[in-house]
N, C-alpha and C. Protein backbone atom coordinates (compact mmCIF):
# COMPACT_ATOMS: atom_id res chain seq x y z
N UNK A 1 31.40 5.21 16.86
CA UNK A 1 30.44 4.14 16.66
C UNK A 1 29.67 4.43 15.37
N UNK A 2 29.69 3.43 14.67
CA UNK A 2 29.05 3.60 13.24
C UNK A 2 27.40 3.03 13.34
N UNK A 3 26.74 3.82 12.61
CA UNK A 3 24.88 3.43 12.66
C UNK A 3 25.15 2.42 11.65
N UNK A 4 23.87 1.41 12.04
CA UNK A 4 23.72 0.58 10.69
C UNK A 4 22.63 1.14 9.87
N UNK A 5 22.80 0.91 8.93
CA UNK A 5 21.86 1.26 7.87
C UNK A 5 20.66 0.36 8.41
N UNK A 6 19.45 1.45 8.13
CA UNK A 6 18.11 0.61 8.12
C UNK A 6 17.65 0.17 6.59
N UNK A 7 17.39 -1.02 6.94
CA UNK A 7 16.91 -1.63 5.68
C UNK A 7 16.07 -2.58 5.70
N UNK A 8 15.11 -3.37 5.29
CA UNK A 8 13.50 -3.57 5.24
C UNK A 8 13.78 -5.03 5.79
N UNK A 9 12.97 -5.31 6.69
CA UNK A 9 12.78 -6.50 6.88
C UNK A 9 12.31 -7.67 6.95
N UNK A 10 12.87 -8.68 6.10
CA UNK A 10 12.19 -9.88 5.34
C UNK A 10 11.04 -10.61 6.12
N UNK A 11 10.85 -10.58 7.08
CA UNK A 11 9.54 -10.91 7.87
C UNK A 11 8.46 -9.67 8.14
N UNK A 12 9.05 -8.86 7.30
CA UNK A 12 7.46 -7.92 7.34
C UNK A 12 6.51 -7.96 6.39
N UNK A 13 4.98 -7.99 6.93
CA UNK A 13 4.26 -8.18 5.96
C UNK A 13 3.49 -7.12 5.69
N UNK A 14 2.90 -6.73 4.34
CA UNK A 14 1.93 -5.55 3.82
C UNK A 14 0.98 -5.84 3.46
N UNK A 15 -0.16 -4.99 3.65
CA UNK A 15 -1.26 -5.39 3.31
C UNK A 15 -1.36 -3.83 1.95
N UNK A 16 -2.84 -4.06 1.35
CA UNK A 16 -2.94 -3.11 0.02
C UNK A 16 -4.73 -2.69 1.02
N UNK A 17 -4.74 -1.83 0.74
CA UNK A 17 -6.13 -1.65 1.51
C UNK A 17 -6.55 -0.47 0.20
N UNK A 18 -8.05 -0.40 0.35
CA UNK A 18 -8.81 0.69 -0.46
C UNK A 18 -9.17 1.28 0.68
N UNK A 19 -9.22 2.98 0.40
CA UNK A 19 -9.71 4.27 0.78
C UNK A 19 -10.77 4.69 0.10
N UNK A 20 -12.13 4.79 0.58
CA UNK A 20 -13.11 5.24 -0.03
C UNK A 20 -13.25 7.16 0.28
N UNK A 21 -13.10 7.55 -0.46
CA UNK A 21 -13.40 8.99 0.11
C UNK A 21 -14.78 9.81 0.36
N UNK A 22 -15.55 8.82 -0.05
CA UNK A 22 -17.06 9.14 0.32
C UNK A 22 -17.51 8.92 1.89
N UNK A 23 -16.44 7.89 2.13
CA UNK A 23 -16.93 6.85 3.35
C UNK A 23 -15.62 6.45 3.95
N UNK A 24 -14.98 7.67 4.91
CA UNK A 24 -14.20 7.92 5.55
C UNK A 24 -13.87 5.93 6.45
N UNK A 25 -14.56 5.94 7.08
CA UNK A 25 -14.81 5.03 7.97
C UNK A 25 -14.49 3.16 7.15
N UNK A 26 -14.56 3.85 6.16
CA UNK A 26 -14.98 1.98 5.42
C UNK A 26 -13.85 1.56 4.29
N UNK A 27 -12.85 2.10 4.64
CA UNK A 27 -11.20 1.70 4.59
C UNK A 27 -11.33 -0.28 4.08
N UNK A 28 -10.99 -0.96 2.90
CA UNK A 28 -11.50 -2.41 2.98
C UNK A 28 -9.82 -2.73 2.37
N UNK A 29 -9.61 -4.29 3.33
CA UNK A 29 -8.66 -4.81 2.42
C UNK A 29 -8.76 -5.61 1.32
N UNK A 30 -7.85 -5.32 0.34
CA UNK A 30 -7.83 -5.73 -1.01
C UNK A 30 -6.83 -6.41 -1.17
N UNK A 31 -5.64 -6.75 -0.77
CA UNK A 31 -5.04 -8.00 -0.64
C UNK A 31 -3.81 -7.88 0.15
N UNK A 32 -3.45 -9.27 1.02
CA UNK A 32 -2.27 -9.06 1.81
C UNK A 32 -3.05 -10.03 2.94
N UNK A 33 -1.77 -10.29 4.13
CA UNK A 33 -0.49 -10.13 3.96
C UNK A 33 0.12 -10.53 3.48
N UNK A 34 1.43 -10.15 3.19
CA UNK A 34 2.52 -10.73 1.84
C UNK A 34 3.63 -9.85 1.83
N UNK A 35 4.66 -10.52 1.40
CA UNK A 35 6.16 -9.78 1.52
C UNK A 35 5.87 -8.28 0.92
N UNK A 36 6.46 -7.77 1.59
CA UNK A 36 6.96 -6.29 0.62
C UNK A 36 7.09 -6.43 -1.17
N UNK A 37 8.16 -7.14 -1.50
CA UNK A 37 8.19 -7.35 -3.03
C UNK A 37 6.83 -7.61 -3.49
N UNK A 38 6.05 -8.76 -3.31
CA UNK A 38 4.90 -9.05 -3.39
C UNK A 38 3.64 -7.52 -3.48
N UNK A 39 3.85 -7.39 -2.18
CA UNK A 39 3.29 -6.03 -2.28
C UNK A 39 3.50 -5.06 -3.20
N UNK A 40 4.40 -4.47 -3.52
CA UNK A 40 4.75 -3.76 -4.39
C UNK A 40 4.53 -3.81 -6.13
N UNK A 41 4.26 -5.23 -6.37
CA UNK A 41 3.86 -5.71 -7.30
C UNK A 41 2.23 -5.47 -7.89
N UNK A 42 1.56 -5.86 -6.63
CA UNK A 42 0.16 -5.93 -6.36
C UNK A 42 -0.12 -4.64 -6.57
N UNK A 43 0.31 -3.82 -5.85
CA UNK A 43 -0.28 -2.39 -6.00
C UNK A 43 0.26 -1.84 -7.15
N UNK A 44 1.37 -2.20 -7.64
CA UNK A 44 1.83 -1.28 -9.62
C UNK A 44 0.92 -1.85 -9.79
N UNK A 45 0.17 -3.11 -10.04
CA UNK A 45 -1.34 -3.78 -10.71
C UNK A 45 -1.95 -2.85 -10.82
N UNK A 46 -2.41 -2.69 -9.40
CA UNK A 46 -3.87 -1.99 -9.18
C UNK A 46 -3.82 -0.27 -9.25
N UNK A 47 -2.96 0.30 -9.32
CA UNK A 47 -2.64 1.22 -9.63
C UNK A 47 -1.93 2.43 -10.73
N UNK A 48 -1.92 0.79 -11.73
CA UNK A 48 -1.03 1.20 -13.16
C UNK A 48 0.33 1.86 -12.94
N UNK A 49 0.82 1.06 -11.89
CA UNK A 49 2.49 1.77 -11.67
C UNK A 49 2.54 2.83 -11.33
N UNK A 50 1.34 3.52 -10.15
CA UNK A 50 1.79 4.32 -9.42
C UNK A 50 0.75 5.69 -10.32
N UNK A 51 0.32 5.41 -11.28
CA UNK A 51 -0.12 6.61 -11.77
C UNK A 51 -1.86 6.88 -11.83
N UNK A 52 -2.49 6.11 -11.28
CA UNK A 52 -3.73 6.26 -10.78
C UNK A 52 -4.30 5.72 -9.65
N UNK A 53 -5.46 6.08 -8.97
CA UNK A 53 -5.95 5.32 -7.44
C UNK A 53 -4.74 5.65 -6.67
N UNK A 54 -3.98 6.45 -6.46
CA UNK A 54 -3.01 6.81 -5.48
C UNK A 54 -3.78 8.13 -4.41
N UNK A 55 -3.04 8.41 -3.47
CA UNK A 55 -4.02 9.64 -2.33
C UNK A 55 -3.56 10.42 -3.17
N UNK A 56 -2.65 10.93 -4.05
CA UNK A 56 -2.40 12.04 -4.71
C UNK A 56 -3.21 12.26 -6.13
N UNK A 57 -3.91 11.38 -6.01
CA UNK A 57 -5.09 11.54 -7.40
C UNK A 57 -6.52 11.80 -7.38
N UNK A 58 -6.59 13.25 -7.02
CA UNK A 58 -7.71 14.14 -6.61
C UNK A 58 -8.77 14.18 -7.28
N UNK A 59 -8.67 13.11 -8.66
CA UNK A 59 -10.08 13.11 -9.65
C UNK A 59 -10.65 12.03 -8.91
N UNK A 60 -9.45 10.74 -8.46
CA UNK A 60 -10.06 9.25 -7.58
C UNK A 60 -11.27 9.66 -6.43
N UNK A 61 -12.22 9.08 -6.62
CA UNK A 61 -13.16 8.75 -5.86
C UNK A 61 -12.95 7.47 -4.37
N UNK A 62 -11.82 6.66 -5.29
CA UNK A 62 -11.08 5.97 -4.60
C UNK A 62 -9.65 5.76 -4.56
N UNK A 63 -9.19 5.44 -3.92
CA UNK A 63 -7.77 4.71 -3.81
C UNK A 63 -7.05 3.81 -3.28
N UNK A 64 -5.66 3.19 -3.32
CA UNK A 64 -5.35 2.58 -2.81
C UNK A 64 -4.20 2.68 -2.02
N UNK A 65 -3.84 1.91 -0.65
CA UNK A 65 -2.47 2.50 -0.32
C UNK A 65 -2.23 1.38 0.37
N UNK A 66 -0.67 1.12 0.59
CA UNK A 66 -0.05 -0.10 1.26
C UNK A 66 0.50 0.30 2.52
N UNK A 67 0.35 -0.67 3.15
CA UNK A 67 0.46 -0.44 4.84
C UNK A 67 1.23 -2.04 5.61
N UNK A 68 2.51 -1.45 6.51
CA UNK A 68 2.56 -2.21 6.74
C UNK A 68 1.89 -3.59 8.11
N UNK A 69 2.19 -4.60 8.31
CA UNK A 69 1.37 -5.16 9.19
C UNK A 69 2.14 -5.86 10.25
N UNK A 70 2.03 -6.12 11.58
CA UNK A 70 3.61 -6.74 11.95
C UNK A 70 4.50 -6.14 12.75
């Protein structure tokens, strides 16, 4: 018996949310819901393609991260 490949599905929606790291608790959304592609778009925006406001950017005070919803 052969597995199927998992692969993303067109009725899922993402949201873009901000992480405040001052203020554990106060997590805000910043835009969504909206397709994945969509999403992915939104956040290279807001994130300059991945290279700032990410959890891996330890100078950010803030950040952003996509989540799905659904």
């Amino acid at each position: 018996m052969s597995k199927k490949k998992k692969t993303g599905f067109p009725k899922d929606l993402w949201v873009i949310e901000g992480v405040d790291r001052m203020n554990w608790d106060d997590d805000f959304r910043v835009a969504g819901p909206m397709p994945r592609e969509e999403a992915h778009a939104e956040y290279d925006r807001l994130t300059e393609n991945g290279t700032t406001k990410t959890a891996q950017d330890k100078s950010a005070l803030s950040y952003y991260v996509m989540r799905q919803v659904g």
